[in-house]
C-alpha atoms as a PDB file:
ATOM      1  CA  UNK A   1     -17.193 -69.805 164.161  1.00  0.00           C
ATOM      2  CA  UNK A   2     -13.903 -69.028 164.097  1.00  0.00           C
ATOM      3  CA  UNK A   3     -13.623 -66.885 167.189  1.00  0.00           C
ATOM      4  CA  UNK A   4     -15.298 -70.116 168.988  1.00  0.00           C
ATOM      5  CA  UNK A   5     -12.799 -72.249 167.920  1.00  0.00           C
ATOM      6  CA  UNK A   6     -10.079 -69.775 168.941  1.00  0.00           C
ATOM      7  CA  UNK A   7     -11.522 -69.526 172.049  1.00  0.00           C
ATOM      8  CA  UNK A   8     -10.787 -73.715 172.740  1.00  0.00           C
ATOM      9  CA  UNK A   9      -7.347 -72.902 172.120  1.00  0.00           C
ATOM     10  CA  UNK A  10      -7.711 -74.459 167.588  1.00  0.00           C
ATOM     11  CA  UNK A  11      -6.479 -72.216 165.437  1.00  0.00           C
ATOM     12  CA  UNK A  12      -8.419 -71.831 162.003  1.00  0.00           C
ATOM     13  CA  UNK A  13      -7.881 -70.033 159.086  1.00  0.00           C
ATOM     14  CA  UNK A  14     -11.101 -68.235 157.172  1.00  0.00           C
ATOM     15  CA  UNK A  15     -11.565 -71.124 154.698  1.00  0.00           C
ATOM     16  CA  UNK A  16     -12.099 -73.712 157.417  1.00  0.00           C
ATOM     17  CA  UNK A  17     -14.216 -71.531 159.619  1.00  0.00           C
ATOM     18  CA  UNK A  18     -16.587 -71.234 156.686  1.00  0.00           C
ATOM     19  CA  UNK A  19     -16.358 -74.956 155.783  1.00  0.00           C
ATOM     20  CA  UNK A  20     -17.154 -75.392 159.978  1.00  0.00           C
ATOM     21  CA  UNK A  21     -19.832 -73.079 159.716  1.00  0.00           C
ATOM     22  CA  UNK A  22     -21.738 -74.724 156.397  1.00  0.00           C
ATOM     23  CA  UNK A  23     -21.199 -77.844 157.642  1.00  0.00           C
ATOM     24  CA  UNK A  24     -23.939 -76.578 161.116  1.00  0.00           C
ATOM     25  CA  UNK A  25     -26.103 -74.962 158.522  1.00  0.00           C
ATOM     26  CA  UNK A  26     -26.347 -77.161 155.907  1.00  0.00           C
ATOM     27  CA  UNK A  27     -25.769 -80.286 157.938  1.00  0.00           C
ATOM     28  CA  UNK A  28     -23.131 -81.811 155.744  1.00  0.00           C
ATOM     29  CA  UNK A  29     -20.105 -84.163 156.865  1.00  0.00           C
ATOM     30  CA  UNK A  30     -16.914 -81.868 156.919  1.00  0.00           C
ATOM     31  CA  UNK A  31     -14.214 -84.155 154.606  1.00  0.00           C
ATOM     32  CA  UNK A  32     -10.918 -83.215 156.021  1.00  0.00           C
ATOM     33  CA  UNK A  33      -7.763 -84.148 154.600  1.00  0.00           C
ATOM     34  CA  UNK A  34      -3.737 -83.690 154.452  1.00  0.00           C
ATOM     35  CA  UNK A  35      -0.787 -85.259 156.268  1.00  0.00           C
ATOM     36  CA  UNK A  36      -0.638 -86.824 159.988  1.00  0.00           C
ATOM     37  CA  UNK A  37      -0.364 -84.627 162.554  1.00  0.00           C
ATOM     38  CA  UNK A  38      -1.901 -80.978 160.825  1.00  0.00           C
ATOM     39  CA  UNK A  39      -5.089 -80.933 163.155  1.00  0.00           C
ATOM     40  CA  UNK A  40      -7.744 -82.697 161.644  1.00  0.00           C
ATOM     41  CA  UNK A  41      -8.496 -84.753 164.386  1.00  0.00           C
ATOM     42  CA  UNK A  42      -8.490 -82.186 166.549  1.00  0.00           C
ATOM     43  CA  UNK A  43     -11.008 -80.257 165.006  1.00  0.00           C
ATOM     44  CA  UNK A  44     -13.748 -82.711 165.850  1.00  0.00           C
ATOM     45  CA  UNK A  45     -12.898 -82.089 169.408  1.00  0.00           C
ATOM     46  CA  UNK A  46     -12.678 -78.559 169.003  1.00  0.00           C
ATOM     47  CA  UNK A  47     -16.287 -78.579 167.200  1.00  0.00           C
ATOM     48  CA  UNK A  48     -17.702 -80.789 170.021  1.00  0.00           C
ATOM     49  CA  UNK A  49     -16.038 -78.170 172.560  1.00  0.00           C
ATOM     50  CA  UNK A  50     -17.850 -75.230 170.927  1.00  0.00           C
ATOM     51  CA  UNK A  51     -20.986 -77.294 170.832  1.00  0.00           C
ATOM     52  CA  UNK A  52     -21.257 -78.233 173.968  1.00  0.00           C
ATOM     53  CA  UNK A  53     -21.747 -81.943 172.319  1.00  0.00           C
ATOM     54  CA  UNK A  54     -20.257 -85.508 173.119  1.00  0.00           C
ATOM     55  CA  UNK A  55     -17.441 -86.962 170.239  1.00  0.00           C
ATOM     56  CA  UNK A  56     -18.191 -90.270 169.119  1.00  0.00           C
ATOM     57  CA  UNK A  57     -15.324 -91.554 167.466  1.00  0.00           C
ATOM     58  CA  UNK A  58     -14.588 -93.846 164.892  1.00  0.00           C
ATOM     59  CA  UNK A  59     -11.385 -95.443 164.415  1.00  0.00           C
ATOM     60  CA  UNK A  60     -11.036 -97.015 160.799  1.00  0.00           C
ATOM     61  CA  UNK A  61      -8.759 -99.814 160.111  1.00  0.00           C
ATOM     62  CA  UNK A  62      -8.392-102.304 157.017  1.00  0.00           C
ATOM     63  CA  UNK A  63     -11.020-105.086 157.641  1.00  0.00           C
ATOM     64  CA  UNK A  64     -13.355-102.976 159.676  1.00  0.00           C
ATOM     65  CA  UNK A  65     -16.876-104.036 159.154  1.00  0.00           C
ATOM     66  CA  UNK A  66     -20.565-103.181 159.600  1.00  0.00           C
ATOM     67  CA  UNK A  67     -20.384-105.138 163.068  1.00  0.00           C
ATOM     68  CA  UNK A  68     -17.361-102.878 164.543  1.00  0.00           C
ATOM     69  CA  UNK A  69     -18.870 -99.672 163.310  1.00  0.00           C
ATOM     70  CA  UNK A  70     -22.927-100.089 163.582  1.00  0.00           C
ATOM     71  CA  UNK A  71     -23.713-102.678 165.964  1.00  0.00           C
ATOM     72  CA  UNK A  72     -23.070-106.007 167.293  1.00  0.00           C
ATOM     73  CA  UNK A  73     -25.204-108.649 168.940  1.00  0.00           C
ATOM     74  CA  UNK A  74     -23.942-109.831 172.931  1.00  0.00           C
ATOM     75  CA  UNK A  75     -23.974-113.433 172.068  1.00  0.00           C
ATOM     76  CA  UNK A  76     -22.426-114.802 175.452  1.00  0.00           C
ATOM     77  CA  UNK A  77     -25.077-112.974 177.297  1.00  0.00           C
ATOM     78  CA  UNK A  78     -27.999-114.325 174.658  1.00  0.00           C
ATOM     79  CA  UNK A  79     -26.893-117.645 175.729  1.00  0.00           C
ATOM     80  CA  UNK A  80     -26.906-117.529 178.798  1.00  0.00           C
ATOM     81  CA  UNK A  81     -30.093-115.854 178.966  1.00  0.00           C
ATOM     82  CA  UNK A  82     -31.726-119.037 176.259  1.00  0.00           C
ATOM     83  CA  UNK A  83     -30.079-121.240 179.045  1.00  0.00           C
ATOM     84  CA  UNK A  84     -32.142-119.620 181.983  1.00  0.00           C
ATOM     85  CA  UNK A  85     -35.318-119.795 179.915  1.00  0.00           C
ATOM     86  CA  UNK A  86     -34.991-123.110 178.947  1.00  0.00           C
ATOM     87  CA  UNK A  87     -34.162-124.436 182.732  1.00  0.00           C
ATOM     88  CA  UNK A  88     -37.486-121.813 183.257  1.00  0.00           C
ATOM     89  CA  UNK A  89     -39.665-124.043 181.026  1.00  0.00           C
ATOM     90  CA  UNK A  90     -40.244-121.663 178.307  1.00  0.00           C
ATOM     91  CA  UNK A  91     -40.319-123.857 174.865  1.00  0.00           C
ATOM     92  CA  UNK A  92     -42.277-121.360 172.318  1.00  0.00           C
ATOM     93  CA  UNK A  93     -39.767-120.565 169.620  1.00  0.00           C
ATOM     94  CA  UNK A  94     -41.601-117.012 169.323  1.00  0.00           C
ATOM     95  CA  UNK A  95     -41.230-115.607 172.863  1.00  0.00           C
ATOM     96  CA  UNK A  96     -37.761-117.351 172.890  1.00  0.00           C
ATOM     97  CA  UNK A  97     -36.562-115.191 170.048  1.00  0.00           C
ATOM     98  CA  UNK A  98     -38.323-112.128 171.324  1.00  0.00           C
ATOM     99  CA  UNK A  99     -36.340-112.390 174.490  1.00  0.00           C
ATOM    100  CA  UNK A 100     -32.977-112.702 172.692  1.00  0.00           C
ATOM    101  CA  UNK A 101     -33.196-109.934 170.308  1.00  0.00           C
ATOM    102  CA  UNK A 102     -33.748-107.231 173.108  1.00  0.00           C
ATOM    103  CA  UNK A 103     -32.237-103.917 173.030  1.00  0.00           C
ATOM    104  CA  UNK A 104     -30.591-104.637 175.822  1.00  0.00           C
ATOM    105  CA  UNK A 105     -28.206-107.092 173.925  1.00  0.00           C
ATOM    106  CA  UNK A 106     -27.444-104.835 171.432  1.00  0.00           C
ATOM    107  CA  UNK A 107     -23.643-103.747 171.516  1.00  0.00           C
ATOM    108  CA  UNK A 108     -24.033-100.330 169.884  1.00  0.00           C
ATOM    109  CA  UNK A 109     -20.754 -99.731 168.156  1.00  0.00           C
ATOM    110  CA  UNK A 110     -19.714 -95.808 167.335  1.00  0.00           C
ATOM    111  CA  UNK A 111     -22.020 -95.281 164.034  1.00  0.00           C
ATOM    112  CA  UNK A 112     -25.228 -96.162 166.302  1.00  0.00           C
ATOM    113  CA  UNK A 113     -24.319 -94.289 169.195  1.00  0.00           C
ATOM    114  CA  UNK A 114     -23.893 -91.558 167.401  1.00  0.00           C
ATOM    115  CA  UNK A 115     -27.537 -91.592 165.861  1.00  0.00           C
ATOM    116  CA  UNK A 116     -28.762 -92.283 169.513  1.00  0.00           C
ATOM    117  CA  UNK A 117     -26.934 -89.594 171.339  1.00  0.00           C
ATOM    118  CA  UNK A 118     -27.347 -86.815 168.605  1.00  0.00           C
ATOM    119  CA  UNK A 119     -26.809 -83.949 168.819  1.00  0.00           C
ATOM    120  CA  UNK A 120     -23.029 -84.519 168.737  1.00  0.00           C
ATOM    121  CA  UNK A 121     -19.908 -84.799 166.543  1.00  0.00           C
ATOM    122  CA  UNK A 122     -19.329 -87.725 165.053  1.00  0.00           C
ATOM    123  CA  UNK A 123     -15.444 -88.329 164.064  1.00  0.00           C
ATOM    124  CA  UNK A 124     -14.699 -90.752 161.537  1.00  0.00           C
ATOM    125  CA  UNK A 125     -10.866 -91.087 161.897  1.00  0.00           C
ATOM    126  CA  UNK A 126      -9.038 -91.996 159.288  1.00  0.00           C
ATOM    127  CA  UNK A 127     -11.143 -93.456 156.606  1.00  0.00           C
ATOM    128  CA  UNK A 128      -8.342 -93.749 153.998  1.00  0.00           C
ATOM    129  CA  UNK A 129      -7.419 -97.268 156.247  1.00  0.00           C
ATOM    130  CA  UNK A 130     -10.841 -98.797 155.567  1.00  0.00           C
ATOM    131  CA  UNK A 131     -11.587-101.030 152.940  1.00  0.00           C
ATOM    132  CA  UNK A 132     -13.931 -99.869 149.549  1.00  0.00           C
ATOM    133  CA  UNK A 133     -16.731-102.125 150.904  1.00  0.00           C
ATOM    134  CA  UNK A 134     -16.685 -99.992 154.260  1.00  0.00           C
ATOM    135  CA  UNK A 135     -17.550 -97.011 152.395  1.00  0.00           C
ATOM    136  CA  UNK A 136     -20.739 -97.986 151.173  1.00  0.00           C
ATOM    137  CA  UNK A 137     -21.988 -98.463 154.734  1.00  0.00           C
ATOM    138  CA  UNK A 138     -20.643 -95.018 155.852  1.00  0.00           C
ATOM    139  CA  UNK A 139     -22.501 -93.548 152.056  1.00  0.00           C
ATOM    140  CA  UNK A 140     -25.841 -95.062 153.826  1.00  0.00           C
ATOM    141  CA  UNK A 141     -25.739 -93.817 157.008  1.00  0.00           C
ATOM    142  CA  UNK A 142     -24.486 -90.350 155.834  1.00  0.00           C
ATOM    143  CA  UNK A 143     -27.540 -90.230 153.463  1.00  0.00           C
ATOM    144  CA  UNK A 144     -30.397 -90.392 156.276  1.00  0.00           C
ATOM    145  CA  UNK A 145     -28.369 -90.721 159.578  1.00  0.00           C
ATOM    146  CA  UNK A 146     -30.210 -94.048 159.935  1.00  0.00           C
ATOM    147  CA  UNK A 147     -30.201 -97.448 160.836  1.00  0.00           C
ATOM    148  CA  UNK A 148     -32.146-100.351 160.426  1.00  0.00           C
ATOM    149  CA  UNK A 149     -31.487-103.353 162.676  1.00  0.00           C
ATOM    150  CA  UNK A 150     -33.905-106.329 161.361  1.00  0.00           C
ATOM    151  CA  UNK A 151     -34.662-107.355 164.372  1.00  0.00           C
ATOM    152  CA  UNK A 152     -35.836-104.267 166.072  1.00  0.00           C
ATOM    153  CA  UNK A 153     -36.395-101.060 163.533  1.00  0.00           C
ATOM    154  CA  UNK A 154     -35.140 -98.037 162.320  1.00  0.00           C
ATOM    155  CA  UNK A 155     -32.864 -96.096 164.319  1.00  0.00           C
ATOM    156  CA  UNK A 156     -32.340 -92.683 163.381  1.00  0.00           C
ATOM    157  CA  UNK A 157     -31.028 -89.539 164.702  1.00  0.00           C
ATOM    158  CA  UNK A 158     -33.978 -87.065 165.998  1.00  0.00           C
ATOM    159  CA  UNK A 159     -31.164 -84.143 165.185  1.00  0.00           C
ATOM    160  CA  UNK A 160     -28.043 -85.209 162.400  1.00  0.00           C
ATOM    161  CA  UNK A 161     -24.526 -85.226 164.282  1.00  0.00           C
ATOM    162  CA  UNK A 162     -21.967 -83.161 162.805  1.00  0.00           C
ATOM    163  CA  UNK A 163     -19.833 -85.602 160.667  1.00  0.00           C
ATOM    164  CA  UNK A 164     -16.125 -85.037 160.521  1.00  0.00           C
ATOM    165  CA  UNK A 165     -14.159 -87.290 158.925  1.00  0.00           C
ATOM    166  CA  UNK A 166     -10.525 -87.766 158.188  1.00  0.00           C
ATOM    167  CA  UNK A 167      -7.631 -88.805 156.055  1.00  0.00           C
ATOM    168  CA  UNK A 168      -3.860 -89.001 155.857  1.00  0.00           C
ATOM    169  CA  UNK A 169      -4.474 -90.123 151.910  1.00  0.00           C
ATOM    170  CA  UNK A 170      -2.956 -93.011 151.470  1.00  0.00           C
ATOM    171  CA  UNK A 171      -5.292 -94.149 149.053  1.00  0.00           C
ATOM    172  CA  UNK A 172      -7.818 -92.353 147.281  1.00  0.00           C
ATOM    173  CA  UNK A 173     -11.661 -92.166 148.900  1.00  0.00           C
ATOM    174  CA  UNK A 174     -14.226 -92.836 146.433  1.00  0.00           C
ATOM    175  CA  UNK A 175     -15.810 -89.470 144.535  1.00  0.00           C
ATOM    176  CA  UNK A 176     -19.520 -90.520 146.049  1.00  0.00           C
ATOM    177  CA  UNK A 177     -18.205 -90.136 149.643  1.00  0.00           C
ATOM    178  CA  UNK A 178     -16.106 -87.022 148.930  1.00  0.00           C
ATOM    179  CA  UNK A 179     -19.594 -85.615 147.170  1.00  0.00           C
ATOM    180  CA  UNK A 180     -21.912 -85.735 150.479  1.00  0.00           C
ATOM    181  CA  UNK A 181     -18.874 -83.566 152.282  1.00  0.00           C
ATOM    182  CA  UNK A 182     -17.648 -80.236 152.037  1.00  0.00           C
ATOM    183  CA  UNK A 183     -13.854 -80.628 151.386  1.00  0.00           C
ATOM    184  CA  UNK A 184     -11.021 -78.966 153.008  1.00  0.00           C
ATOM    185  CA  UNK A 185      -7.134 -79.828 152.278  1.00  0.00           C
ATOM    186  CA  UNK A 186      -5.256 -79.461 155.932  1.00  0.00           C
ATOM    187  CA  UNK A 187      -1.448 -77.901 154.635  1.00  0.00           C
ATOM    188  CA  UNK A 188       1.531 -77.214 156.999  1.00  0.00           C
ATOM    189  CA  UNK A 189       1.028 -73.678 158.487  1.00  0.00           C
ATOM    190  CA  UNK A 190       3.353 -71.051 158.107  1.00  0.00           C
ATOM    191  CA  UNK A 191       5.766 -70.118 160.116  1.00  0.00           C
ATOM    192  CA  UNK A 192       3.275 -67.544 161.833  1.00  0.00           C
ATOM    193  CA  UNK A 193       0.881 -69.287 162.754  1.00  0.00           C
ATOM    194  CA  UNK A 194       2.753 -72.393 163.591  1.00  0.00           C
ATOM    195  CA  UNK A 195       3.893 -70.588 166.390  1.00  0.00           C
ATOM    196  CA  UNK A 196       1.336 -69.021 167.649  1.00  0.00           C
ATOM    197  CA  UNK A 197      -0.238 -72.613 167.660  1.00  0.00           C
ATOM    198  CA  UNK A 198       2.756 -73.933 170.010  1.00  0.00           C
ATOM    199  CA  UNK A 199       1.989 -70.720 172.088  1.00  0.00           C
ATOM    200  CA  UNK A 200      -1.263 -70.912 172.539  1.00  0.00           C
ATOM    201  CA  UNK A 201      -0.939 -75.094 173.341  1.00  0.00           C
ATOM    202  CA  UNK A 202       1.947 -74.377 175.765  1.00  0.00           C
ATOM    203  CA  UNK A 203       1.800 -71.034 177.342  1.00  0.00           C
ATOM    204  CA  UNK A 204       4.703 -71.896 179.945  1.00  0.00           C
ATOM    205  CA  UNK A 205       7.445 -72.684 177.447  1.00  0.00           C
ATOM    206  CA  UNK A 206       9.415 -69.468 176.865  1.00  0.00           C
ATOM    207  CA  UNK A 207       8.802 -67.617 173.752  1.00  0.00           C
ATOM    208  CA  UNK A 208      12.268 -67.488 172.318  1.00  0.00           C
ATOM    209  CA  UNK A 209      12.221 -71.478 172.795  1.00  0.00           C
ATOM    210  CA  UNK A 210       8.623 -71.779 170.989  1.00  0.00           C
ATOM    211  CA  UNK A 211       9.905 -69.921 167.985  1.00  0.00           C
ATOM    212  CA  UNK A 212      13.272 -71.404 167.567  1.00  0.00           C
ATOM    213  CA  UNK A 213      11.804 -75.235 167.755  1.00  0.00           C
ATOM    214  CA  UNK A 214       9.185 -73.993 165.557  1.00  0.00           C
ATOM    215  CA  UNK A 215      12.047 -72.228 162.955  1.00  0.00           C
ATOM    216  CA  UNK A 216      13.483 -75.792 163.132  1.00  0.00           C
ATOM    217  CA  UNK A 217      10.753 -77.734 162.535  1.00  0.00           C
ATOM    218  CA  UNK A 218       9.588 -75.477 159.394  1.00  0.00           C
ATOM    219  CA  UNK A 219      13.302 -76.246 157.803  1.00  0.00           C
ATOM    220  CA  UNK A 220      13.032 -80.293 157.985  1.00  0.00           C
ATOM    221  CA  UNK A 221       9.819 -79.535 155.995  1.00  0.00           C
ATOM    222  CA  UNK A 222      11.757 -78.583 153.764  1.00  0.00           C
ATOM    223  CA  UNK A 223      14.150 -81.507 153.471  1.00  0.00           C
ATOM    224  CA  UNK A 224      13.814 -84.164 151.358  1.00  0.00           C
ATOM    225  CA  UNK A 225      12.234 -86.562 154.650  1.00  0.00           C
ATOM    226  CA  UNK A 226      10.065 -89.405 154.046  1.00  0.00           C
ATOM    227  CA  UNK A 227       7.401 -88.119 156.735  1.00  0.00           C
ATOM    228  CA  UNK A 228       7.669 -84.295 157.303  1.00  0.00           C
ATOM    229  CA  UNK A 229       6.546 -83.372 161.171  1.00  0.00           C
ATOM    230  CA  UNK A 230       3.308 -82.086 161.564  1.00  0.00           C
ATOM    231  CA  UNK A 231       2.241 -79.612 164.618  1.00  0.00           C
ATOM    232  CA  UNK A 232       1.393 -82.538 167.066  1.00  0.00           C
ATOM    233  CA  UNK A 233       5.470 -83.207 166.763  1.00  0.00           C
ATOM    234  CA  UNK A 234       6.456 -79.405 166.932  1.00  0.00           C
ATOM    235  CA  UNK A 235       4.650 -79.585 169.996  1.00  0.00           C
ATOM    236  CA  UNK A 236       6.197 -82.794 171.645  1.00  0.00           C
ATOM    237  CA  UNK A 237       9.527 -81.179 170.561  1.00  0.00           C
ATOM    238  CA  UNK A 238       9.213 -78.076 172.734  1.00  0.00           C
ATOM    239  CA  UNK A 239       7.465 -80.005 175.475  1.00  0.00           C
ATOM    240  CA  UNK A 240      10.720 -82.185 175.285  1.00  0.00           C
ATOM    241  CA  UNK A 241      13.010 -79.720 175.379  1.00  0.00           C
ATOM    242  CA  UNK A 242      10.923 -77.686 178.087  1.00  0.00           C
ATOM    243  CA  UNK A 243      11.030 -80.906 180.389  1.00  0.00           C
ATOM    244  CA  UNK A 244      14.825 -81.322 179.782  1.00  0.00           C
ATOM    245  CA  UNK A 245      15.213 -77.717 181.398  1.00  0.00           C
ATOM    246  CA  UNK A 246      15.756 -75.969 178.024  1.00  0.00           C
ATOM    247  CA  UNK A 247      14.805 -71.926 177.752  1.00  0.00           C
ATOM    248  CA  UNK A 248      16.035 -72.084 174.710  1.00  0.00           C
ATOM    249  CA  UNK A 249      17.606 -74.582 171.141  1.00  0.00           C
ATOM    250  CA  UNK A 250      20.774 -75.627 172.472  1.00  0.00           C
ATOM    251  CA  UNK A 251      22.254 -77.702 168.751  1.00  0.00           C
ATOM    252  CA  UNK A 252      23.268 -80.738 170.405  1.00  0.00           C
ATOM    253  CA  UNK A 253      20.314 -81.346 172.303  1.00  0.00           C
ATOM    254  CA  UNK A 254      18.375 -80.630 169.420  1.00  0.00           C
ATOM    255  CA  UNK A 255      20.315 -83.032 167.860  1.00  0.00           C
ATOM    256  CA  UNK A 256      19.637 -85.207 170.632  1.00  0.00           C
ATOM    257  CA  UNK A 257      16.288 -85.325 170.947  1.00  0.00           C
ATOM    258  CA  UNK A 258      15.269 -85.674 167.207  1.00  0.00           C
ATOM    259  CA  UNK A 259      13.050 -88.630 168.237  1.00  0.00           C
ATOM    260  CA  UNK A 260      10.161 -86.017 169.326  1.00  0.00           C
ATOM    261  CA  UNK A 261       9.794 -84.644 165.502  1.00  0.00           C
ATOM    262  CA  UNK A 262      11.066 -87.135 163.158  1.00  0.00           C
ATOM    263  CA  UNK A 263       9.669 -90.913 163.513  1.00  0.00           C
ATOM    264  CA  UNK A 264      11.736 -92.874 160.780  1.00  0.00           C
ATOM    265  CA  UNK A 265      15.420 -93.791 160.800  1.00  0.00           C
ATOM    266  CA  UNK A 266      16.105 -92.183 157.369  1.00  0.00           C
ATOM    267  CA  UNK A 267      14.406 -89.010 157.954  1.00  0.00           C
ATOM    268  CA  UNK A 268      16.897 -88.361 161.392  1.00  0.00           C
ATOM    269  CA  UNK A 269      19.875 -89.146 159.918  1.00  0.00           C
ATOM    270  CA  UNK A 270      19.416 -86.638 157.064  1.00  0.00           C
ATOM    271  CA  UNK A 271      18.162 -84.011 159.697  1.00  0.00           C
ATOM    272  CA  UNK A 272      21.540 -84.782 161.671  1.00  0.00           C
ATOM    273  CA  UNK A 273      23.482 -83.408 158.627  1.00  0.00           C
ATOM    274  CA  UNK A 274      21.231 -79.913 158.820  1.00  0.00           C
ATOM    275  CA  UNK A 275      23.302 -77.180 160.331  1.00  0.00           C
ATOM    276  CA  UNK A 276      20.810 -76.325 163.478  1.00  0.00           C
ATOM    277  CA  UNK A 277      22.729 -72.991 165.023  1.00  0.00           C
ATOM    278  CA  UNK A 278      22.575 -71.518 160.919  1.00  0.00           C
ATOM    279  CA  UNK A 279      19.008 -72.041 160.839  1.00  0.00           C
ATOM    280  CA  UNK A 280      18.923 -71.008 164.871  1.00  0.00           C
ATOM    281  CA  UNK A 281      21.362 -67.538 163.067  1.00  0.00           C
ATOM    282  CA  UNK A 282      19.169 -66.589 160.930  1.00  0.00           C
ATOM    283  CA  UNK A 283      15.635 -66.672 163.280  1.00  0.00           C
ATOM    284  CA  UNK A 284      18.072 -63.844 164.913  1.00  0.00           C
END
């Protein structure tokens, strides 16, 4: 599992190959959380890589509902078709209804598709921004990988999809959710494997530019900043500096181009007062 991975260019350390790998075997949803931007959505399209599988994805929100994430009903297109069949004459309530509730008025949001075009990866993104009551629909369908949709059956998936799902934590997800999932806590990488992450994501750069954004980047982390970077902003750093004609951290235009890593007002003005060409010194 973890050579596969490698091999899509995601980087994994043993625990979460394992947790990949008992999440196939055992077919259980793969919890994975940490900060923004330390891979966790990208695993889900790593997994679907190696499996040769389609990624339904899921993004949560406060207020989503059953009717955003299972299914919907096309009501302009039920009208019109009630209008046509009462201009056509038809009057029995029975056939009427019949007509309406076809499957071919069903919106299938992301949770449905996903039963109906297993085998794939499902990715639930972000679940910490949905409300409680949300949960209890996602405990359901993670329980049988069904659905039942009163007016035409039981749907359910003919092979389970491989349920990843995410969060940034800013709230706590219920213990009943977190129970049906093998767990995995996404930290900052080292230093090490940070960079061979930015290498392996943007073979062009030059090396001595990689490892010099990425010595940067694992200092702020250590500042007191509101939102430390993740990879995803090591990585539009370098790509940055790369498209400014940079072969390697000039201070000033590090300076300059803080807006790739850093996100909040507070966190770049305390990164401005970091002495860049010390922590440049003593990469060497």
């Amino acid at each position: 599992m973890r050579a596969a991975l490698e091999e899509t260019g995601y980087l994994v350390d043993e625990g979460l190959a394992i947790a990949c790998f008992l999440a196939l075997r055992l077919r259980r949803p793969v919890f994975c959380e940490g900060d923004a931007g330390t891979g966790k959505t990208a695993l889900a399209s790593a997994l679907a890589e190696v499996l040769d599988a389609p990624m339904v994805r899921l993004q949560c929100h406060e207020g989503i509902d059953a009717s955003q994430a299972l299914y919907d009903w096309d009501f302009p297109r039920q009208l019109l078709r009630l209008r046509a069949s009462e201009a056509a004459g038809v009057t029995d309530p029975e056939k009427l209804e019949g007509a309406l509730y076809d499957r071919r008025y069903l919106l299938a949001r992301p949770l449905l598709r996903a039963l109906e075009s297993a085998p794939c990866v499902l990715l639930v993104d972000e679940i910490d921004r949905a409300d409680d009551e949300f949960e209890a629909v996602l405990l359901e369908l993670l329980s049988d990988f069904a659905v039942t949709i009163p007016e035409l059956g039981t749907v359910r998936a003919e092979v389970p999809p491989l349920v990843v799902l995410t969060s940034n934590r800013t709230r706590e997800v219920h213990d009943a959710l977190k129970r049906r999932c093998l767990y995995h806590w996404f930290d900052h990488p080292d230093f090490g494997r940070e960079l061979a992450i930015v290498r392996r994501r943007l073979p062009a750069v030059t090396a001595r530019l990689a490892e010099q954004v990425t010595a940067l980047v694992q200092e702020l982390r250590r500042q007191d900043l509101g939102k430390p970077p993740g990879v995803a902003e090591t990585i539009d750093w370098v790509r940055a500096l790369d498209a400014l004609g940079a072969s390697e951290v000039d201070p000033p235009l590090a300076a300059a181009t803080l807006g790739s890593v850093l996100k909040y007002r507070e966190d770049a003005d305390r990164a401005r007062d970091l002495d860049f060409a010390a922590v440049l010194a003593g990469r060497g």
